[in-house]
N, C-alpha and C. Protein backbone atom coordinates (compact mmCIF):
# COMPACT_ATOMS: atom_id res chain seq x y z
N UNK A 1 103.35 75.71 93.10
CA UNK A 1 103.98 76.22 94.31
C UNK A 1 105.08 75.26 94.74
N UNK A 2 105.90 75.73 95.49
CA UNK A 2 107.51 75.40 95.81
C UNK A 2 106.62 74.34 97.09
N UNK A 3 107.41 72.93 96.94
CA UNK A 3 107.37 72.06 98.38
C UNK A 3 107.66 72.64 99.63
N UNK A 4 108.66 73.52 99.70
CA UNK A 4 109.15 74.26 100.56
C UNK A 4 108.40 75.17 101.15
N UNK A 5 107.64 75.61 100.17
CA UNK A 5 106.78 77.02 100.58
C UNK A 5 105.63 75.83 100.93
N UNK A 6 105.03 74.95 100.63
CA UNK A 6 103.98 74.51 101.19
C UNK A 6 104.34 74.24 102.57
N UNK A 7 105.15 73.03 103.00
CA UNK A 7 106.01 73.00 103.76
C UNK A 7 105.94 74.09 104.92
N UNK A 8 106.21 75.12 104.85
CA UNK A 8 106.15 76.49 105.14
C UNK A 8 104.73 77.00 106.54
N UNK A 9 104.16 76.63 104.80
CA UNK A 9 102.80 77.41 105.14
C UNK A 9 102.05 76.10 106.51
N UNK A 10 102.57 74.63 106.29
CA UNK A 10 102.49 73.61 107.68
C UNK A 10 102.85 73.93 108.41
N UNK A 11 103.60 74.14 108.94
CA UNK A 11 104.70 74.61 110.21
C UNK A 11 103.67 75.77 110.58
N UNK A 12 103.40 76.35 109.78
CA UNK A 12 102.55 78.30 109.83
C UNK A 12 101.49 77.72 111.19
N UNK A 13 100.79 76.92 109.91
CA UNK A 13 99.20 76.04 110.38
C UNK A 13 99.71 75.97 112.48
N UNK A 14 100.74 74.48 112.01
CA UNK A 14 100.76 74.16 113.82
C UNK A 14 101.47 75.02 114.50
N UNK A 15 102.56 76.23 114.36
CA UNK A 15 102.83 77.30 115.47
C UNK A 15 101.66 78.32 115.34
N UNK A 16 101.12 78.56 114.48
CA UNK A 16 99.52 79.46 114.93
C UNK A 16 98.78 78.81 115.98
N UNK A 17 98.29 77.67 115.71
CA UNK A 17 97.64 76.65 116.69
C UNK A 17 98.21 76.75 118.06
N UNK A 18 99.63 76.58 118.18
CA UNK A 18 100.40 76.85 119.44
C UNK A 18 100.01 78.06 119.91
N UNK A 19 100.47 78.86 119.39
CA UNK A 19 99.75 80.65 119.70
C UNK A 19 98.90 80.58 119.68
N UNK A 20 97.47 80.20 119.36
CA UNK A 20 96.23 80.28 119.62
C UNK A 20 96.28 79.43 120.82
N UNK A 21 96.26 78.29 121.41
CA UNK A 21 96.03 77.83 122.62
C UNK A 21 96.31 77.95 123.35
N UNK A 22 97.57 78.63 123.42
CA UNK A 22 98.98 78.73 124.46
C UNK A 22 99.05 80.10 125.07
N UNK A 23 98.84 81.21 123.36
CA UNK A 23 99.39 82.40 123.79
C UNK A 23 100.55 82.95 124.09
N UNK A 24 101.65 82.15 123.91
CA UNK A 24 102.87 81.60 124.58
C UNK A 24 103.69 82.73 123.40
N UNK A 25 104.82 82.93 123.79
CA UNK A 25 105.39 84.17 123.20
C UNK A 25 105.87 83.88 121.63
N UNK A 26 105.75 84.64 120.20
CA UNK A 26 105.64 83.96 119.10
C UNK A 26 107.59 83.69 118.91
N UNK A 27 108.41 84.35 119.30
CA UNK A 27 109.75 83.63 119.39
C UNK A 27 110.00 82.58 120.09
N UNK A 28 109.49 82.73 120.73
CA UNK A 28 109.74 81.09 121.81
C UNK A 28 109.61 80.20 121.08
N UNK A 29 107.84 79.88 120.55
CA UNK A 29 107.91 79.16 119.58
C UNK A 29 108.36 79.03 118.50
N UNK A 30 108.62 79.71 117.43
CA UNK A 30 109.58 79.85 116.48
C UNK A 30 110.73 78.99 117.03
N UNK A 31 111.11 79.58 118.14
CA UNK A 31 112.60 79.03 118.30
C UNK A 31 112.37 77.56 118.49
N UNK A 32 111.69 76.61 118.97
CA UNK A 32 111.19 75.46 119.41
C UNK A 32 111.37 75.05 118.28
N UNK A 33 110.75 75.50 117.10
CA UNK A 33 110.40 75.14 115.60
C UNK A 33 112.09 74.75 115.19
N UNK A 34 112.64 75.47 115.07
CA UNK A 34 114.05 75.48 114.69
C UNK A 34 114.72 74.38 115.64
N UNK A 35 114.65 74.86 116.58
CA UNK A 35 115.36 73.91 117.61
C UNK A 35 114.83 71.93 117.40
N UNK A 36 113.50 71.64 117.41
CA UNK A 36 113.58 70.91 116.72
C UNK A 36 113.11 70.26 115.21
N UNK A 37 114.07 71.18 114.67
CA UNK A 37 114.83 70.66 113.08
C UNK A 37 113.12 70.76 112.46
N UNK A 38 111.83 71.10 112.97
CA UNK A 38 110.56 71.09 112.47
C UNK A 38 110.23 71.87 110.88
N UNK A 39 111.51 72.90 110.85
CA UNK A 39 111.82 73.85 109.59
C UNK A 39 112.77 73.16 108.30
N UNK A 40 112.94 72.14 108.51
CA UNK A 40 114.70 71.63 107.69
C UNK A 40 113.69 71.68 106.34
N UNK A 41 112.44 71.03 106.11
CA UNK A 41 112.14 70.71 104.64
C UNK A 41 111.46 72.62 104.06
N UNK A 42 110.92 73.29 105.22
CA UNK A 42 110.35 74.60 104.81
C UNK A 42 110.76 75.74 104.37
N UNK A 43 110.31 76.66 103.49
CA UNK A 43 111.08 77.79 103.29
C UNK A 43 110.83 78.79 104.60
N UNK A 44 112.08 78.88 104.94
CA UNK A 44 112.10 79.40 106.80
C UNK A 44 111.50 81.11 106.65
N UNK A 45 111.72 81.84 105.50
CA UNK A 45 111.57 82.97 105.40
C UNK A 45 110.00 83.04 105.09
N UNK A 46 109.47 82.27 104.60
CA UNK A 46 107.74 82.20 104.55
C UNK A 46 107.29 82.32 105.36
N UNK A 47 107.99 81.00 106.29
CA UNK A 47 107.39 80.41 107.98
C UNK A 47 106.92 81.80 108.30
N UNK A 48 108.62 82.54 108.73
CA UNK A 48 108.43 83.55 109.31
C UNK A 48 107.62 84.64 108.83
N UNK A 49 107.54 85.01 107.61
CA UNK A 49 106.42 86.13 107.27
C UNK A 49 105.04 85.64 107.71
N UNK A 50 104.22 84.36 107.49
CA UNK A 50 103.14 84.26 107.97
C UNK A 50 103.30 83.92 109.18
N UNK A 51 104.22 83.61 110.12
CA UNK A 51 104.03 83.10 111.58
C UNK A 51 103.96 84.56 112.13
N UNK A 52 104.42 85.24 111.33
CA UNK A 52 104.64 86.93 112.40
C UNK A 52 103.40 87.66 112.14
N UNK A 53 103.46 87.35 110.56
CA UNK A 53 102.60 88.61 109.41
C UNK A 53 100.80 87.89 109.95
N UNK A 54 100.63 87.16 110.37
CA UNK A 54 99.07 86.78 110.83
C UNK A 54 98.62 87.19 112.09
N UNK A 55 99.47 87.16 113.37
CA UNK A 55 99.29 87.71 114.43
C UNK A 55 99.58 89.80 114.12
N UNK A 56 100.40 89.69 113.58
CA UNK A 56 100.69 91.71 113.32
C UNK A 56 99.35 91.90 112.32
N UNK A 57 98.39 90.55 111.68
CA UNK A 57 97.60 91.67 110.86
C UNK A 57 96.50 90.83 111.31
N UNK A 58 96.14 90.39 112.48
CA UNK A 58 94.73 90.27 113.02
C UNK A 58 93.78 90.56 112.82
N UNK A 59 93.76 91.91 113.19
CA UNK A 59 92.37 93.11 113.33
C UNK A 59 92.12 92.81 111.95
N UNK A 60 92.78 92.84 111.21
CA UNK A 60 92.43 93.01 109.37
C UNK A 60 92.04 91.76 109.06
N UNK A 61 92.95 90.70 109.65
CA UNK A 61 92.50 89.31 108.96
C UNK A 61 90.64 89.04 109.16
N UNK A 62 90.93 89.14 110.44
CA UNK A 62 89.39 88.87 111.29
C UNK A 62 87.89 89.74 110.19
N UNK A 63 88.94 90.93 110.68
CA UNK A 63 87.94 91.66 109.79
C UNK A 63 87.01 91.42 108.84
N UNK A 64 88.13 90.57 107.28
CA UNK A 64 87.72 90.06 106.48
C UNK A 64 86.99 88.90 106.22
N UNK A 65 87.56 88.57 107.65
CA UNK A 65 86.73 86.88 107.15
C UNK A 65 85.54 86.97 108.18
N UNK A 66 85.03 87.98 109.31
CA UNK A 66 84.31 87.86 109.85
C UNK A 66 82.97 88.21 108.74
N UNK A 67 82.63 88.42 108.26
CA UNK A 67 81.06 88.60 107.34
C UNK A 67 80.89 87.09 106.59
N UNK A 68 81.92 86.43 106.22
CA UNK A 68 81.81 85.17 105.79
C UNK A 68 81.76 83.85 106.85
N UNK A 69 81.93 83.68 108.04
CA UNK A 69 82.42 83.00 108.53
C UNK A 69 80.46 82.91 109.38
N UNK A 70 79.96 81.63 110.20
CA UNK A 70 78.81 81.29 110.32
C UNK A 70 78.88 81.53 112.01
N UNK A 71 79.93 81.96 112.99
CA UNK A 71 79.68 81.69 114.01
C UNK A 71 81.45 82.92 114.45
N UNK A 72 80.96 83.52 115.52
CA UNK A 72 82.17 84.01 116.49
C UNK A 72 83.49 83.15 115.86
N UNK A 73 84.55 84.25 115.22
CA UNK A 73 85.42 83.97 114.71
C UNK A 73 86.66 82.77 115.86
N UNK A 74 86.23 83.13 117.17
CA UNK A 74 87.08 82.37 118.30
C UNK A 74 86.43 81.41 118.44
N UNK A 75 84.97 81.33 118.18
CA UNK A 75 84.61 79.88 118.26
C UNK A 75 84.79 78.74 116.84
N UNK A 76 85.51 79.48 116.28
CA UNK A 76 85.75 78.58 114.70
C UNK A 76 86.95 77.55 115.57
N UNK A 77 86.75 76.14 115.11
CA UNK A 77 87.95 75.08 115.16
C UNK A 77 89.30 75.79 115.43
N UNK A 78 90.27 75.76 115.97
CA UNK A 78 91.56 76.43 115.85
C UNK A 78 91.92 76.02 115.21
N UNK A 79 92.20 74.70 114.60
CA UNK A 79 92.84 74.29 113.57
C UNK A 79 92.17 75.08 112.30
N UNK A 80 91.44 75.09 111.98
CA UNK A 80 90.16 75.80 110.84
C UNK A 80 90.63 77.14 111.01
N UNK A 81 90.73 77.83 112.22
CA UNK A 81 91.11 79.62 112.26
C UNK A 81 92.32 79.33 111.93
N UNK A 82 93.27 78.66 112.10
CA UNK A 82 94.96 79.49 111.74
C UNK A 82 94.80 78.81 110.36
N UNK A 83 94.26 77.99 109.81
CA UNK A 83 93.86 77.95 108.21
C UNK A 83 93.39 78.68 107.53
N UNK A 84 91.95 79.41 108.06
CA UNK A 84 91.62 80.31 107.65
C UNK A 84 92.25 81.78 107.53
N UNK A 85 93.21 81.93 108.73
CA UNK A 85 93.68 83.53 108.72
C UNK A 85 95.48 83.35 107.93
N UNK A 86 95.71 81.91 108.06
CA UNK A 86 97.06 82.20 106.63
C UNK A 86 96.16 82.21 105.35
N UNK A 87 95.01 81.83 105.12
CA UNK A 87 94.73 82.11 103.70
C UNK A 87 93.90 83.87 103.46
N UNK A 88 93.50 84.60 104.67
CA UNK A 88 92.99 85.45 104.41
C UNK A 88 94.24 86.21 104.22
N UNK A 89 95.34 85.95 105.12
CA UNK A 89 96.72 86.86 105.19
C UNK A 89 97.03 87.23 103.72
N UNK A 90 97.41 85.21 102.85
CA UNK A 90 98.11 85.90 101.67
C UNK A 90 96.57 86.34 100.72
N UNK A 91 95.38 86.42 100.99
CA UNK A 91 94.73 86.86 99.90
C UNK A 91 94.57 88.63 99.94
N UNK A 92 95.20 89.24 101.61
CA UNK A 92 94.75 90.41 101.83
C UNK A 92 96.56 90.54 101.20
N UNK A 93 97.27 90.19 101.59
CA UNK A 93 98.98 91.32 101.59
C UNK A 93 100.08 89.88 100.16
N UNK A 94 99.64 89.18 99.69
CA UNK A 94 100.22 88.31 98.61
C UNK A 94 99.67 88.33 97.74
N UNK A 95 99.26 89.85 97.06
CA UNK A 95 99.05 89.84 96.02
C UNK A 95 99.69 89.05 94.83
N UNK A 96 101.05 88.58 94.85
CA UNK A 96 101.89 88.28 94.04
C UNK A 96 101.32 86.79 94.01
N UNK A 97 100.74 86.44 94.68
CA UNK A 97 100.26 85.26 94.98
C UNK A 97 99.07 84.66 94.11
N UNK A 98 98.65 84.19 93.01
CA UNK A 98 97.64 84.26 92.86
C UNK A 98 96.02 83.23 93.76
N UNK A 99 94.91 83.91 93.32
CA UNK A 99 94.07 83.82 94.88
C UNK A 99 93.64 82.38 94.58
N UNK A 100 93.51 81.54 93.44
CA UNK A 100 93.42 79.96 93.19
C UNK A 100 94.80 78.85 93.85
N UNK A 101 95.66 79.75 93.65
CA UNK A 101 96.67 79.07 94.82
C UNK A 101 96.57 78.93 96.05
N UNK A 102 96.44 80.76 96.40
CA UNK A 102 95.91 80.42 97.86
C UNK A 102 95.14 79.71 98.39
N UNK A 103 93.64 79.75 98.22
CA UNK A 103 92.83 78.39 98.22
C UNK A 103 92.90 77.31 98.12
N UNK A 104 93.48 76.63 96.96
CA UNK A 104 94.10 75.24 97.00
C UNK A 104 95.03 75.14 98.15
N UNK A 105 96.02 75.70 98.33
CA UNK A 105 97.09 75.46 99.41
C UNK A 105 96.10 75.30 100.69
N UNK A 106 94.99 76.17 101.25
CA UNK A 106 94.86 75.95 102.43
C UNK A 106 93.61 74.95 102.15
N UNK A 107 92.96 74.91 101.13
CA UNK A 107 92.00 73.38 101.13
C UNK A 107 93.39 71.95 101.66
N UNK A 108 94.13 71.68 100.77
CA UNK A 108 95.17 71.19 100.86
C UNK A 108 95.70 70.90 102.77
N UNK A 109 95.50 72.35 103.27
CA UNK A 109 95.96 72.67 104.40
C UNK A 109 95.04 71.64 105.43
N UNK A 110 93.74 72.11 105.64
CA UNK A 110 92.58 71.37 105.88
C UNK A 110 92.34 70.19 105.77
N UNK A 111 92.75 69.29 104.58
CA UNK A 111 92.65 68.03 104.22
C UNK A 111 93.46 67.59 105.40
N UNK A 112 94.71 68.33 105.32
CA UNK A 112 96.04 68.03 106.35
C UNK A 112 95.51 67.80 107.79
N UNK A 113 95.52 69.10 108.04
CA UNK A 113 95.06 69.17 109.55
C UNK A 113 93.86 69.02 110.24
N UNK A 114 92.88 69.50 109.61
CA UNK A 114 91.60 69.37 109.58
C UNK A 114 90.91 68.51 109.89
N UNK A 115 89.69 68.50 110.51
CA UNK A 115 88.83 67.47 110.60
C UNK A 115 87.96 67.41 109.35
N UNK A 116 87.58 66.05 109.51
CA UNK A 116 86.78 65.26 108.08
C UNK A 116 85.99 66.47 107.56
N UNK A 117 86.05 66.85 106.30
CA UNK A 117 84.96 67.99 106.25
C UNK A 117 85.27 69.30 105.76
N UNK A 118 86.81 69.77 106.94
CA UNK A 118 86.36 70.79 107.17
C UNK A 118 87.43 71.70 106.04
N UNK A 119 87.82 70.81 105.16
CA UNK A 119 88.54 71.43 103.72
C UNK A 119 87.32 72.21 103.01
N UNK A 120 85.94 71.51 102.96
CA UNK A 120 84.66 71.98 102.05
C UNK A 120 84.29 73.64 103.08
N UNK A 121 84.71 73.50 104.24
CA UNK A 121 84.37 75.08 104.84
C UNK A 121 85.18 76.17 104.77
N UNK A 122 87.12 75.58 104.54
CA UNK A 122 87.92 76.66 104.33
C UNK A 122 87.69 76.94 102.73
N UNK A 123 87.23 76.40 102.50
CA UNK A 123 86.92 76.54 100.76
C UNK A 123 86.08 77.36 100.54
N UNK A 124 85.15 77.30 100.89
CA UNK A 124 83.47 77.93 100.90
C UNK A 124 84.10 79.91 101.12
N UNK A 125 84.77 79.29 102.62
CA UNK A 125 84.57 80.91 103.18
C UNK A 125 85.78 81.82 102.14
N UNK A 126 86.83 80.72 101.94
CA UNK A 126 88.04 81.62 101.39
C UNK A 126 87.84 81.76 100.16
N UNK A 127 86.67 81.17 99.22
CA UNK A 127 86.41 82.04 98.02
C UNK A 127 85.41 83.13 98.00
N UNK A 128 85.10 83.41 99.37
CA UNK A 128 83.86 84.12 99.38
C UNK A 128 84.45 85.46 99.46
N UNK A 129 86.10 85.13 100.15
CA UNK A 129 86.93 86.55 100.97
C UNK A 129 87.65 87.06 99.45
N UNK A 130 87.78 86.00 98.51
CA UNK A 130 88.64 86.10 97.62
C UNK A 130 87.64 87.07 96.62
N UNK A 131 86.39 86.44 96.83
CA UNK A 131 85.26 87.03 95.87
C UNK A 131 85.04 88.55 96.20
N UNK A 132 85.58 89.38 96.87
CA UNK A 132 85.25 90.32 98.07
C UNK A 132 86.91 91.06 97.96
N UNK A 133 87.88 90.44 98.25
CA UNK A 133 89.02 91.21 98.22
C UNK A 133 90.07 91.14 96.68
N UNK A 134 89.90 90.19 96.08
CA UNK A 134 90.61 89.67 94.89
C UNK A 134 89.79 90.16 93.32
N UNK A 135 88.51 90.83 93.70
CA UNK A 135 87.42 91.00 92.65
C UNK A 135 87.90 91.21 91.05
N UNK A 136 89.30 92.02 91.27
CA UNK A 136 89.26 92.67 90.00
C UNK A 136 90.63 91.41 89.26
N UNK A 137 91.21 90.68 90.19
CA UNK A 137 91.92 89.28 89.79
C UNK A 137 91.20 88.47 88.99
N UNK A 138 90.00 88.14 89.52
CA UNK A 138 88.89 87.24 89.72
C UNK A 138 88.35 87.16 88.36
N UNK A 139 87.92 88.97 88.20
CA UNK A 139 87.03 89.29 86.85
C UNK A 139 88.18 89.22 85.81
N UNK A 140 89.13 89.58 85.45
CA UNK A 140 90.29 89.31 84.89
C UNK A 140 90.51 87.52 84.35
N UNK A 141 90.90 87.12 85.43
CA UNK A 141 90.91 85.81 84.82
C UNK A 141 89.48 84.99 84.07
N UNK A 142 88.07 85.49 84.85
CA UNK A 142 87.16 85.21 84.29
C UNK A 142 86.78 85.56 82.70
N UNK A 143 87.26 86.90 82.36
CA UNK A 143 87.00 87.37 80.97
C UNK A 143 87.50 86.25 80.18
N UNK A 144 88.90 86.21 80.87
CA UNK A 144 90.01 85.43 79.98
C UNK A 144 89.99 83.87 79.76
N UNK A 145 88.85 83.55 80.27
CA UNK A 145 88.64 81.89 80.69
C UNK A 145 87.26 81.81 79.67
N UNK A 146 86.92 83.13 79.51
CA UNK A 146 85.58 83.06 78.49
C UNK A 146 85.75 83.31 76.90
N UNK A 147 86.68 83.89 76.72
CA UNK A 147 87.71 84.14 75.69
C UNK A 147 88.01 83.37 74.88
N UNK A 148 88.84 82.25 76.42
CA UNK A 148 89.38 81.35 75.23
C UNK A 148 88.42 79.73 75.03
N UNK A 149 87.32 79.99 75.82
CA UNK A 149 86.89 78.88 75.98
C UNK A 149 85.67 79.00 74.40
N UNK A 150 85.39 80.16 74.10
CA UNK A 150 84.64 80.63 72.91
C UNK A 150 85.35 80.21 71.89
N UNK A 151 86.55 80.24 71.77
CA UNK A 151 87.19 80.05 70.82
C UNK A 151 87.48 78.59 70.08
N UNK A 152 86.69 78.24 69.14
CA UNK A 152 87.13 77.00 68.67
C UNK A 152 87.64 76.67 67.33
C-alpha cells in the first residue's frame, strides 16, 4: 500500500474521532484538516472517501461489526470505533482492496493510535467481519495457499 494512502487512512482515524466526540459538522472539519496542512503527506481523495464514506455508511458499518464486537458498539474506545468502522468500510465497499491489507493497515492503525493492546482486538474482530463478508476472497486465496504449499 501507497504511504499516502496509509497516511490517508490517519487523518481518517483522528477526523472520525473528532466527529465522534464533537459531532461537529464533517466539512468543518475536513476543512481544519486542510487548513492546517494535516493532509500535505495523504492521499486527499482517500481522506475524503473514508472521512465521508464511514459516516454515509453507518447503519451498514455498525451492522457488520455489531455480532463481532463484545460490548454496545458506542461503548467501544473511540479511538478503537473509527478503527474499526474504516476497516469494516473498506472490507464492506473496497472490494478492490484486498481484506489482508485491510487488516494489517488498521492493526497498523491501532498500534498508532490505540491503546496498549488494543491492535490484538481490531484484529480479532476485523477478521471475524472479513470471515463473514470477504468469505469467497478468503476461500480463494485459501485453496491457493494449499496448492502451492503441497507442492514440492
Amino acid at each position: 500500500m501507497s504511504q499516502a494512502r496509509t497516511n490517508a487512512r490517519k487523518s481518517a482515524v483522528q477526523a472520525l474521532y473528532q466527529w465522534q466526540m464533537t459531532g461537529q459538522n464533517l466539512s468543518q472539519i475536513e476543512l481544519q484538516f486542510h487548513e492546517d496542512d494535516r493532509l500535505k503527506d495523504a492521499q486527499k481523495s482517500y481522506f475524503h472517501e473514508l472521512f465521508h464514506g464511514v459516516p454515509a455508511q453507518l447503519d451498514k458499518i455498525d451492522e457488520a461489526l455489531a455480532p463481532f464486537v463484545d460490548r454496545p458498539i458506542e461503548k467501544i474506545d473511540p479511538v478503537e470505533r473509527a478503527i474499526l468502522r474504516i476497516g469494516v468500510y473498506e472490507l464492506l465497499l473496497r472490494l478492490d482492496m484486498p481484506y489482508k491489507v485491510v487488516i494489517n493497515e488498521s492493526i497498523n492503525l491501532a498500534k498508532c493510535f490505540g491503546a496498549e493492546g488494543s491492535h490484538r482486538y481490531v484484529n480479532g474482530i476485523l477478521d471475524k467481519v472479513a470471515q463473514q463478508q470477504r468469505a469467497a476472497e478468503i476461500k480463494i486465496k485459501n485453496s491457493g495457499a494449499k496448492k502451492t504449499s503441497g507442492a514440492d
